[in-house]
C-alpha atoms as a PDB file:
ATOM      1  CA  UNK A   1      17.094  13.084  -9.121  1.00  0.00           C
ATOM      2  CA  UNK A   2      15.668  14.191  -6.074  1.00  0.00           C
ATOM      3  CA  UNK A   3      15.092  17.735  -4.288  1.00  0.00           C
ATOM      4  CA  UNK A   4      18.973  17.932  -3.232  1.00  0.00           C
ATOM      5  CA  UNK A   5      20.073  16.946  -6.186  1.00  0.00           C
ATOM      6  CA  UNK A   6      20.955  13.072  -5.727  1.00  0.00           C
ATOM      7  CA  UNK A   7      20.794  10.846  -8.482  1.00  0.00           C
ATOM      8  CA  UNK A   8      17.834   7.643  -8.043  1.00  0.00           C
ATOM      9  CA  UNK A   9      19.862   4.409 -10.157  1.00  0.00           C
ATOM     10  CA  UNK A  10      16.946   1.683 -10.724  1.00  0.00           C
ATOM     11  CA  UNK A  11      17.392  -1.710 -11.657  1.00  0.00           C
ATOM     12  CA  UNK A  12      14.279  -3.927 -12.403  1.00  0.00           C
ATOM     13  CA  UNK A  13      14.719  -7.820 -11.510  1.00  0.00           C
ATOM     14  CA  UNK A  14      12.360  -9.935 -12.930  1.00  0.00           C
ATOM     15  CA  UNK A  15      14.495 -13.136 -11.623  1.00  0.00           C
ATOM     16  CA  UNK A  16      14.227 -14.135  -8.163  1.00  0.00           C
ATOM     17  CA  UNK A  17      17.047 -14.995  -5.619  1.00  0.00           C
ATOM     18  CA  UNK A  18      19.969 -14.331  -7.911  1.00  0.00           C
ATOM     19  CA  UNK A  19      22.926 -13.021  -6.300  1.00  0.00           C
ATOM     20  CA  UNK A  20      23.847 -10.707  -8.857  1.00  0.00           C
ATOM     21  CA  UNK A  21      20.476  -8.348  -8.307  1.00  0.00           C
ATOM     22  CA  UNK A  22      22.140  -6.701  -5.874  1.00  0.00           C
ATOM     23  CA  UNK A  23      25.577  -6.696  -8.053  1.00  0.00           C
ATOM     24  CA  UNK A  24      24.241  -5.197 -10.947  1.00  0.00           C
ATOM     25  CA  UNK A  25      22.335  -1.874  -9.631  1.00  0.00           C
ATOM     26  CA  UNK A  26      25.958  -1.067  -7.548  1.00  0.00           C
ATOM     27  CA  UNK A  27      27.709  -2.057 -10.567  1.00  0.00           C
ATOM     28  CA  UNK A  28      25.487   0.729 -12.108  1.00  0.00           C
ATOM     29  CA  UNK A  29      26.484   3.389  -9.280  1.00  0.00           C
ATOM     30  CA  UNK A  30      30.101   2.816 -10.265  1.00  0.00           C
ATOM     31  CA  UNK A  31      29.390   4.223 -13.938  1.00  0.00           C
ATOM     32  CA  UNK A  32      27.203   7.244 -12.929  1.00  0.00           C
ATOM     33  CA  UNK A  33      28.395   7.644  -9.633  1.00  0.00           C
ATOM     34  CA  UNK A  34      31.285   9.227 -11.167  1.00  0.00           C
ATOM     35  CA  UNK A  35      29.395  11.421 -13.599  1.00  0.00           C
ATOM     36  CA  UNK A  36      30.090  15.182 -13.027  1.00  0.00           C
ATOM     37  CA  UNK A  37      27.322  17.961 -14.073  1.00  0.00           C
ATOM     38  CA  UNK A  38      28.704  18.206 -17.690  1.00  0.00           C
ATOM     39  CA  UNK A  39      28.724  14.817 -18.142  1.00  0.00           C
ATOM     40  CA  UNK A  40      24.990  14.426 -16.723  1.00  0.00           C
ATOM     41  CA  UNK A  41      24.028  17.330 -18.713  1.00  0.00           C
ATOM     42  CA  UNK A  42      24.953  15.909 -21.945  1.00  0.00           C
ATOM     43  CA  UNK A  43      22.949  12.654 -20.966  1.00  0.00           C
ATOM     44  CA  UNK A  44      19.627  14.651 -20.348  1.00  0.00           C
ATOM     45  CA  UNK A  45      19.878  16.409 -23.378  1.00  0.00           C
ATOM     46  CA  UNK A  46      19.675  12.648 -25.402  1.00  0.00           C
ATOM     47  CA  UNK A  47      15.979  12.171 -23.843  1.00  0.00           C
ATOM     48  CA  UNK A  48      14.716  15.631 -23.317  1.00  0.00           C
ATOM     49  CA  UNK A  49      13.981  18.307 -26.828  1.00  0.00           C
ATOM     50  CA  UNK A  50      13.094  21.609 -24.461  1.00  0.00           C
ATOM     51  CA  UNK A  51      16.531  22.890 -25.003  1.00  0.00           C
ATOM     52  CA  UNK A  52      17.007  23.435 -21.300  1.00  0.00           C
ATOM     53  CA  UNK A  53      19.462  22.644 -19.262  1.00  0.00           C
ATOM     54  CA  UNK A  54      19.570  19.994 -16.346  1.00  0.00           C
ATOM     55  CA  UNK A  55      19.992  22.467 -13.480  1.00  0.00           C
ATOM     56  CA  UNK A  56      16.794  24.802 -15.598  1.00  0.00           C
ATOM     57  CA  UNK A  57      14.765  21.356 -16.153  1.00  0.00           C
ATOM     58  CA  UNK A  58      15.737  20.408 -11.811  1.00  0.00           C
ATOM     59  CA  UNK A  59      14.161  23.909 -10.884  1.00  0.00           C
ATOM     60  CA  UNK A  60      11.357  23.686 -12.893  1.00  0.00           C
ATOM     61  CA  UNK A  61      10.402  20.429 -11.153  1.00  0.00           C
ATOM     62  CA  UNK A  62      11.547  21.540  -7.514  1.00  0.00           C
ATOM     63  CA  UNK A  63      11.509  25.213  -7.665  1.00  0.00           C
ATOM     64  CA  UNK A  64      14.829  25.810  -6.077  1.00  0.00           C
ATOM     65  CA  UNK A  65      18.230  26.462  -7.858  1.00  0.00           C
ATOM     66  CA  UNK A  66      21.162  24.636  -7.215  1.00  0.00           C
ATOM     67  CA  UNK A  67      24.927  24.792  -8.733  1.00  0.00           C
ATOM     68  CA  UNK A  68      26.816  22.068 -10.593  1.00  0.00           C
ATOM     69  CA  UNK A  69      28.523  21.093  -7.694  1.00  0.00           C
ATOM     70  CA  UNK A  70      25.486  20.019  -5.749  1.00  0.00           C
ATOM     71  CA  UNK A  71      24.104  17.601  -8.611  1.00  0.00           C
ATOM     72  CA  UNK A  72      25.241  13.835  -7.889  1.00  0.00           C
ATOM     73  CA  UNK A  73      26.616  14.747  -4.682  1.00  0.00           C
ATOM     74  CA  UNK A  74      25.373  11.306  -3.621  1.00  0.00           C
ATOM     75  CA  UNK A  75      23.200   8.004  -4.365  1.00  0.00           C
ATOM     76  CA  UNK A  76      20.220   6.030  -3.662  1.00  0.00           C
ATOM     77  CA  UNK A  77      20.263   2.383  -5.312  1.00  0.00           C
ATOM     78  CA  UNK A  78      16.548   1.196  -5.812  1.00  0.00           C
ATOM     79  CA  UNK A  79      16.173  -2.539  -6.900  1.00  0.00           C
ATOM     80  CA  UNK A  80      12.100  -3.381  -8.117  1.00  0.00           C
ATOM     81  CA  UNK A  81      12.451  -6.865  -7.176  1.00  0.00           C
ATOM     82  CA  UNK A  82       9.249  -9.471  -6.858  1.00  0.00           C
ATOM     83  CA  UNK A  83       8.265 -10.474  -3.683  1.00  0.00           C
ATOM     84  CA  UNK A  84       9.235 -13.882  -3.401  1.00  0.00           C
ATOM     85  CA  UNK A  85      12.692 -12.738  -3.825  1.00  0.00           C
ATOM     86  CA  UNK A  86      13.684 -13.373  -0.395  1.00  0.00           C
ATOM     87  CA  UNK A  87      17.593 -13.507  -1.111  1.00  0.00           C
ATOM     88  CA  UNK A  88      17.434 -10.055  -2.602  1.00  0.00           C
ATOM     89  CA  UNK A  89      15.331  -8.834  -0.213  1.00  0.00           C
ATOM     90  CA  UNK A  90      17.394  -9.907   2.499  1.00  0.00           C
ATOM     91  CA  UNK A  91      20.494  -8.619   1.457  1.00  0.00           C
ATOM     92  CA  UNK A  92      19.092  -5.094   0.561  1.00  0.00           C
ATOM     93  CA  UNK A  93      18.213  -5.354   4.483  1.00  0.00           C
ATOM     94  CA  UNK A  94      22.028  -6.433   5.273  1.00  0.00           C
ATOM     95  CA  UNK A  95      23.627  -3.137   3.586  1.00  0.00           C
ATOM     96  CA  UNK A  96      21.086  -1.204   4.758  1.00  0.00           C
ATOM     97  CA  UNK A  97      22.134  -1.906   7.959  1.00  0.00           C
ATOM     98  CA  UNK A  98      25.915  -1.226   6.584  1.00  0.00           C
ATOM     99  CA  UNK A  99      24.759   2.052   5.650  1.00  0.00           C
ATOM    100  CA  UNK A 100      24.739   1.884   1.893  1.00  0.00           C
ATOM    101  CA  UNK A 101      21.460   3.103   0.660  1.00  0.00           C
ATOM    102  CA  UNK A 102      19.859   0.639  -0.874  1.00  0.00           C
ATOM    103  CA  UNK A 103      16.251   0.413  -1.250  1.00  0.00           C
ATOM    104  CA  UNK A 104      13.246  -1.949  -2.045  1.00  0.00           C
ATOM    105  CA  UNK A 105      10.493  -1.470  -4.570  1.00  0.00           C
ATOM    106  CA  UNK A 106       8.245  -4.696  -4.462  1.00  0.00           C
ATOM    107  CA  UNK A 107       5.819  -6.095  -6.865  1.00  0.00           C
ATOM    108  CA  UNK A 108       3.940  -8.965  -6.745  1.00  0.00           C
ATOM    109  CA  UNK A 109       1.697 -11.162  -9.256  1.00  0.00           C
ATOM    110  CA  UNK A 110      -1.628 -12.689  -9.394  1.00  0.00           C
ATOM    111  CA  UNK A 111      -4.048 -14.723 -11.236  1.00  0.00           C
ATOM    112  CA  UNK A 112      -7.395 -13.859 -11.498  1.00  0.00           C
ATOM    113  CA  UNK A 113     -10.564 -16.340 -11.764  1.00  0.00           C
ATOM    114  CA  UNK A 114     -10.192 -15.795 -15.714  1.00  0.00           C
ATOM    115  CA  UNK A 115      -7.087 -16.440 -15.741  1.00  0.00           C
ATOM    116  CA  UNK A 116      -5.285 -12.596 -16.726  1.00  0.00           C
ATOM    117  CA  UNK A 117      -2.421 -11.523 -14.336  1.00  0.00           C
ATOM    118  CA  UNK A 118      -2.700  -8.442 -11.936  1.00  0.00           C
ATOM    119  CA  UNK A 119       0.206  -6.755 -10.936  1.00  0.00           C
ATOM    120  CA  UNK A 120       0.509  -5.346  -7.317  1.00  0.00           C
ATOM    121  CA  UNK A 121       3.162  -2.525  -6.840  1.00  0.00           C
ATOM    122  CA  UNK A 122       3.335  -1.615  -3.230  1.00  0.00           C
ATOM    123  CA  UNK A 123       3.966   2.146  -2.110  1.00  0.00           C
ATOM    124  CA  UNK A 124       7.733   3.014  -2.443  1.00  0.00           C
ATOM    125  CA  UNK A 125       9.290   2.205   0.737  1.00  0.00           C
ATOM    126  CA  UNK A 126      12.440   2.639   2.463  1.00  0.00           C
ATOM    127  CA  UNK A 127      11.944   0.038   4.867  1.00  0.00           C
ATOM    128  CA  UNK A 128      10.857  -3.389   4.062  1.00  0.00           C
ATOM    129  CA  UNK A 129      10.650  -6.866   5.595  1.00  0.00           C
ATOM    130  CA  UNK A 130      11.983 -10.084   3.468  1.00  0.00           C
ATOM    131  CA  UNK A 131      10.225 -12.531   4.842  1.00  0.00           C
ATOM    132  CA  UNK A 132       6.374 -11.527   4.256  1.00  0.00           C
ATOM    133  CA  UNK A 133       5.983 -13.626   1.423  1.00  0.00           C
ATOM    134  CA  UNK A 134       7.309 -16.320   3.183  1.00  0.00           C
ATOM    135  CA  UNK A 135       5.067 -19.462   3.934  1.00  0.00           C
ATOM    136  CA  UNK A 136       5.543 -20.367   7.332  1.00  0.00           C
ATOM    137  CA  UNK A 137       1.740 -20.586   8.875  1.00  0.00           C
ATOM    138  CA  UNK A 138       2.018 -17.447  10.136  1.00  0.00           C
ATOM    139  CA  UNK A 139       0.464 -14.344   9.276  1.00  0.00           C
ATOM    140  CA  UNK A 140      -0.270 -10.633  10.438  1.00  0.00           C
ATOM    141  CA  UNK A 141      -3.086  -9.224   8.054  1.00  0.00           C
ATOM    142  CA  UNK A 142      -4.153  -5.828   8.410  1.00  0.00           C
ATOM    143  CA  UNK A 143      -7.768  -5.049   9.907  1.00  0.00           C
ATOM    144  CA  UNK A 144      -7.835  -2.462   7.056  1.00  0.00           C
ATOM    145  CA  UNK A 145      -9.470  -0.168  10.168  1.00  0.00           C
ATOM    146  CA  UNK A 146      -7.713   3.391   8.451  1.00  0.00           C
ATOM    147  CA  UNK A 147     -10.063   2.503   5.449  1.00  0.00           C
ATOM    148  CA  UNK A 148     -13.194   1.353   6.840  1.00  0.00           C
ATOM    149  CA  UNK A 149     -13.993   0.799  10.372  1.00  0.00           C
ATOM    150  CA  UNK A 150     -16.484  -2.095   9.226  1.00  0.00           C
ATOM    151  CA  UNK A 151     -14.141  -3.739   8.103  1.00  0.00           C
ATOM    152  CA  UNK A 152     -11.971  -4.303  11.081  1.00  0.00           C
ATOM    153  CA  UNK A 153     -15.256  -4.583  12.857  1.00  0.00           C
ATOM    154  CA  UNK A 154     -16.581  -7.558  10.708  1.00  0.00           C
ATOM    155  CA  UNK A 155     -13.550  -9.381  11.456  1.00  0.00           C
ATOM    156  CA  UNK A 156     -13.579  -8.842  15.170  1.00  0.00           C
ATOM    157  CA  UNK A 157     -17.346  -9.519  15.203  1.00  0.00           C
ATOM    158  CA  UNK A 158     -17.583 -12.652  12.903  1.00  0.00           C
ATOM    159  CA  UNK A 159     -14.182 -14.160  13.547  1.00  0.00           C
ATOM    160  CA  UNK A 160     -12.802 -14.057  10.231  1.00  0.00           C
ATOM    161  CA  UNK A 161      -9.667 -13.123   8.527  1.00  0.00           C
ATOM    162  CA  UNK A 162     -10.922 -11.029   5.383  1.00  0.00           C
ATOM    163  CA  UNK A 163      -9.726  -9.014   2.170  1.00  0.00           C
ATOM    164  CA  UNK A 164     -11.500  -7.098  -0.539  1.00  0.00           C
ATOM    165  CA  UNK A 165     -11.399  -6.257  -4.116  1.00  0.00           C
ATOM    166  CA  UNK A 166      -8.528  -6.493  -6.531  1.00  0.00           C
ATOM    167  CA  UNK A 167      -5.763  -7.350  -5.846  1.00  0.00           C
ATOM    168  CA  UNK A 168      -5.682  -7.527  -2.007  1.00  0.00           C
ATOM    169  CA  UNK A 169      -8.359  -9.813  -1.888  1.00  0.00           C
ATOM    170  CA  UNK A 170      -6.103 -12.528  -3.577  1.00  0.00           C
ATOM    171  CA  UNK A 171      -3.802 -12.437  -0.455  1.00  0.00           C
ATOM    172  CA  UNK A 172      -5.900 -14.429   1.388  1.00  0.00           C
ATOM    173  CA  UNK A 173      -5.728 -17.420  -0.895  1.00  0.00           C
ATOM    174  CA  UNK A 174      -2.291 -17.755   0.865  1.00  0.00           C
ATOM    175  CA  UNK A 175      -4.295 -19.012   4.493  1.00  0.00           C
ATOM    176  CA  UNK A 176      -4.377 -22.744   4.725  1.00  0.00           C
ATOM    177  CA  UNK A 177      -6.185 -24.493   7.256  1.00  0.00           C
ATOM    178  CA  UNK A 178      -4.070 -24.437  10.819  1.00  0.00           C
ATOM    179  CA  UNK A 179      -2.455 -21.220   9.765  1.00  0.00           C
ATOM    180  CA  UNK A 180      -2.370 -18.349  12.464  1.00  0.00           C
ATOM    181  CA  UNK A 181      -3.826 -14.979  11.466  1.00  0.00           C
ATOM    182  CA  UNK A 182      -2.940 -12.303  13.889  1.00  0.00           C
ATOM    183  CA  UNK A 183      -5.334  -9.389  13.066  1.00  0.00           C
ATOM    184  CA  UNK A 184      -3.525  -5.580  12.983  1.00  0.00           C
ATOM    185  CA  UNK A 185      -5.009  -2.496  13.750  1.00  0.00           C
ATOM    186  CA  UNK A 186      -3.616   0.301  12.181  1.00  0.00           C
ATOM    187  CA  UNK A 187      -2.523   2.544  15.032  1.00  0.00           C
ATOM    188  CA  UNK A 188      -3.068   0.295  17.584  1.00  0.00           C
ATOM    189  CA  UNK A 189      -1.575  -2.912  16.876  1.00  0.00           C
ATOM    190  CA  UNK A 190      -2.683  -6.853  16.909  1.00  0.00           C
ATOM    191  CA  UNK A 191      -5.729  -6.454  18.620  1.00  0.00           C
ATOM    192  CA  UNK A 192      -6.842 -10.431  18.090  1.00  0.00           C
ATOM    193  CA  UNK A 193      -5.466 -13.849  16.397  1.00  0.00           C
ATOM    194  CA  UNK A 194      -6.838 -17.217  15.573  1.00  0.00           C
ATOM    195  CA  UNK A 195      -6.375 -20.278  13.727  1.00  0.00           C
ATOM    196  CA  UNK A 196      -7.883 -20.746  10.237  1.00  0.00           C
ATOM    197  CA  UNK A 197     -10.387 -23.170  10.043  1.00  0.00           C
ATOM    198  CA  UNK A 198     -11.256 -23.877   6.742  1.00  0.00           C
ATOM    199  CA  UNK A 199     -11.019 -23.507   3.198  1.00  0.00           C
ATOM    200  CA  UNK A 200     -11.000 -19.817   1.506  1.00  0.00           C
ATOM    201  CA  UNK A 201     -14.484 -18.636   0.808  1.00  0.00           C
ATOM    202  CA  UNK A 202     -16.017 -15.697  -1.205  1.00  0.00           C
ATOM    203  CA  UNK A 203     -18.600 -13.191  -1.013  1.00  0.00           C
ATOM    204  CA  UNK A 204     -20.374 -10.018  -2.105  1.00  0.00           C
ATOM    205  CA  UNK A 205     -18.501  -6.530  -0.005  1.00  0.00           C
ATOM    206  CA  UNK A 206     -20.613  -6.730   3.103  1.00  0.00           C
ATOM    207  CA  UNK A 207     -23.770  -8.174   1.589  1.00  0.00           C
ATOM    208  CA  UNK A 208     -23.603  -5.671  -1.030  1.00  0.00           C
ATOM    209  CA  UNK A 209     -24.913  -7.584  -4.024  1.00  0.00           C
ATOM    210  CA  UNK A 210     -22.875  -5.094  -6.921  1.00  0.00           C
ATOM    211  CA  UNK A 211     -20.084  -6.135  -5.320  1.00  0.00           C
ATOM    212  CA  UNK A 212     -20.167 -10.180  -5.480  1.00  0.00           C
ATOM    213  CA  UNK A 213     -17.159 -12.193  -4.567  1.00  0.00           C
ATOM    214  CA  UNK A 214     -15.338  -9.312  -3.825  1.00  0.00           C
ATOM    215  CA  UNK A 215     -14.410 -10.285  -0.215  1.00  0.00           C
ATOM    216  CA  UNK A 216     -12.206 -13.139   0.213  1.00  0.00           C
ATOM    217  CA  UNK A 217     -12.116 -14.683   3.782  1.00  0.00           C
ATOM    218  CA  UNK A 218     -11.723 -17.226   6.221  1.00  0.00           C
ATOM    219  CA  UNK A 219     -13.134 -18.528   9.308  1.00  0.00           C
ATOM    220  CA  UNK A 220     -10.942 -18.241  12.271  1.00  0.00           C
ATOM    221  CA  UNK A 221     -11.078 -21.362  15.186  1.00  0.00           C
ATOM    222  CA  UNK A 222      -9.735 -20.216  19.047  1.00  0.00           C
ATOM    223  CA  UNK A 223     -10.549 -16.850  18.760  1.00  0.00           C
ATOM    224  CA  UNK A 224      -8.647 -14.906  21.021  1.00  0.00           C
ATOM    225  CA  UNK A 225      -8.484 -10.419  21.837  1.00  0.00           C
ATOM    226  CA  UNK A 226      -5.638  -8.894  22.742  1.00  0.00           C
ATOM    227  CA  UNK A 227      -6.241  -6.220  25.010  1.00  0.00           C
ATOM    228  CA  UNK A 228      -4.431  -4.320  25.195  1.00  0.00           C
ATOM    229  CA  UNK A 229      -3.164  -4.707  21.143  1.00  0.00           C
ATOM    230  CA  UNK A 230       0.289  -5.129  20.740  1.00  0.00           C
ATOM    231  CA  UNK A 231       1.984  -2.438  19.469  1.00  0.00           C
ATOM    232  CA  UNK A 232       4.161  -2.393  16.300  1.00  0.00           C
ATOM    233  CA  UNK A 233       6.981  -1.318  18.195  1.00  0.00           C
ATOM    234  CA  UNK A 234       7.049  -4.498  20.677  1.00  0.00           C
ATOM    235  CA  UNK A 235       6.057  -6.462  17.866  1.00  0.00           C
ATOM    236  CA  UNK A 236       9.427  -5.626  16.112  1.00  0.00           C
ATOM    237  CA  UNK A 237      11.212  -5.893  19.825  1.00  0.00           C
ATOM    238  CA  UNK A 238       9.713  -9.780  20.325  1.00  0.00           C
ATOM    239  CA  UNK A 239      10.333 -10.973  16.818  1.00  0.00           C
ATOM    240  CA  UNK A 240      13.568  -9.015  16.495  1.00  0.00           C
ATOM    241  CA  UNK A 241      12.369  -8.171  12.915  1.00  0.00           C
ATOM    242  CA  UNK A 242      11.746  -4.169  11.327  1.00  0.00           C
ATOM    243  CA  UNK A 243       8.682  -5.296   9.858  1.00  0.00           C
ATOM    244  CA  UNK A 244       6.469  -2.696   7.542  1.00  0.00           C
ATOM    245  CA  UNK A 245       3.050  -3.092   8.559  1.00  0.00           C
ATOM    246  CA  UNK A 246       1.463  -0.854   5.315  1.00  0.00           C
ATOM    247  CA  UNK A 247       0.323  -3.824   3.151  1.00  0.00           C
ATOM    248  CA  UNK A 248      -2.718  -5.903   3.659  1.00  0.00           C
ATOM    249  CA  UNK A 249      -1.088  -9.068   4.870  1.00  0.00           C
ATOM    250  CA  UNK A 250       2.674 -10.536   5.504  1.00  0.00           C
ATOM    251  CA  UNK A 251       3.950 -13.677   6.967  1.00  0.00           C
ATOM    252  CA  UNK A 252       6.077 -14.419   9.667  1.00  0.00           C
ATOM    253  CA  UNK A 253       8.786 -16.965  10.081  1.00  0.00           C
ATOM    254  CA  UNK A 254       8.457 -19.745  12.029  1.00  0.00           C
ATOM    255  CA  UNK A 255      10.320 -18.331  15.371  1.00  0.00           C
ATOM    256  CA  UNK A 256       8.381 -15.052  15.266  1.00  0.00           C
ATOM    257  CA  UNK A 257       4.878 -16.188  15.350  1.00  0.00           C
ATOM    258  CA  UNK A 258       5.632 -18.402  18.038  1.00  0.00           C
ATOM    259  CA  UNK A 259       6.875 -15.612  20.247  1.00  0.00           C
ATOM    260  CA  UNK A 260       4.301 -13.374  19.671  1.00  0.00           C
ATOM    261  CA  UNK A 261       1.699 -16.062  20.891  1.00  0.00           C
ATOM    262  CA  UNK A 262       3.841 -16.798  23.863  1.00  0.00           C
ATOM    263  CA  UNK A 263       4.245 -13.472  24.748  1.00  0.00           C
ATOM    264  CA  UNK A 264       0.516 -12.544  24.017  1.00  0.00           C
ATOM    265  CA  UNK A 265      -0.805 -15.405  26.328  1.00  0.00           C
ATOM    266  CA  UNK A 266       1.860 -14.386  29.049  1.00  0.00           C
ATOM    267  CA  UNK A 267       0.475 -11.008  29.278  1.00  0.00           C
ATOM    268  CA  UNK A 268      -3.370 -12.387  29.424  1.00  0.00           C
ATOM    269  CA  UNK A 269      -2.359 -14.254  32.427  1.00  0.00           C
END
């Protein structure tokens, strides 16, 4: 429950692109949906010993009062879905835009060099774009400039497309040689793009020898600035997309990287 008193229904999907992920979180609204206070009551009082009541245990959390009529007014429908479920995400997108609140809650999973799995959860969102994990040859990775201003100043500099540490580092095993990195400055926008030019390699954090092979990059062929950046807002305008540009790197389809270069080497003219 949040603040106001809405109720949060999660569903975790460990399958990808199965119609029924959406189905079965909704399906899940129409049994608790209809739950008045006494019958939410009763259902807190199976998990929690305190003795208190679900209004008491609400204001102890949120510090304001509120009356039984104000609890499950309404409700948000979060789905924890893996990012390479495109179908999902996509239609979480489609009744967004149909007003039902639905929202995404992405994880993703990785392989280490020995072999163990890390788990990436991304910030709760209420936006999100499908197609990141998409492999299209297109890709805007962020210059991760709100973090470290060397960072996004190697990359400029050296003409590389770079990540670092566990488990953002692992993104750029995605690049493939001919791929096109656009480079994103937080704030600013894509401030450069080129083409990758070879095979992924690795290295210690800016020479830093405690740090070894803990920046994975690329070398980038046809380097080009874009001055001025271009913004997120006309990014989302060319590609007709609502892209979230808070992770380290996403992919673009096909149609959308295209028209950013063509629009980007229009306005260097």
């Amino acid at each position: 429950m949040d603040e106001k008193g809405d109720l949060y229904i999660f569903e975790l999907k460990v399958w990808e692109s199965r119609s029924e992920n959406i189905l079965q979180v909704l399906r899940y609204g129409q049994i608790f949906g209809t739950y008045d206070y006494v019958a939410l009551d009763q259902l807190f009082h199976r998990f929690d010993e305190t003795g208190r009541s679900l209004i008491q245990a609400h204001k102890a959390v949120f510090g304001v009062t509120l009356g039984e009529n104000d609890i499950n007014r309404d409700q948000r429908f979060i789905v924890i879905t893996n990012g390479l479920d495109f179908n999902t995400r996509q239609s979480i997108q489609y009744w967004r835009s149909r007003n039902l609140d639905v929202r995404p809650w992405v994880y993703r999973v990785y392989k280490d060099p020995n072999n163990e799995l890390l788990l990436e959860m991304s910030r709760f969102a209420v936006e999100d774009n499908p197609y990141e994990d998409i492999v299209a040859g297109y890709y805007i990775l962020n210059t991760n400039y709100g973090n470290g201003r060397i960072d996004h100043e190697d990359m400029l500099k050296n003409h590389k497309a770079a990540a670092y540490f566990s488990p953002w580092k692992h993104k750029i095993e995605q690049l493939s040689k001919g791929d096109c990195v656009f480079l994103y400055q937080n704030g600013f926008g894509i401030v450069a793009y080129g083409i990758v030019s070879g095979k992924l390699k690795k290295g210690p954090y800016h020479g830093d020898a405690r740090y070894e092979d803990e920046e994975y990059y690329v070398a980038l062929n046809k380097f080009h600035r874009v001055d001025p950046p271009l913004s997120a807002a006309r990014i989302k305008e060319i590609t007709k997309a609502n892209y979230s540009f808070r992770g380290t790197m996403f992919s673009l389809d096909n149609e959308s990287g295209i028209a950013l270069q063509k629009h980007i080497h229009a306005e260097s003219r």
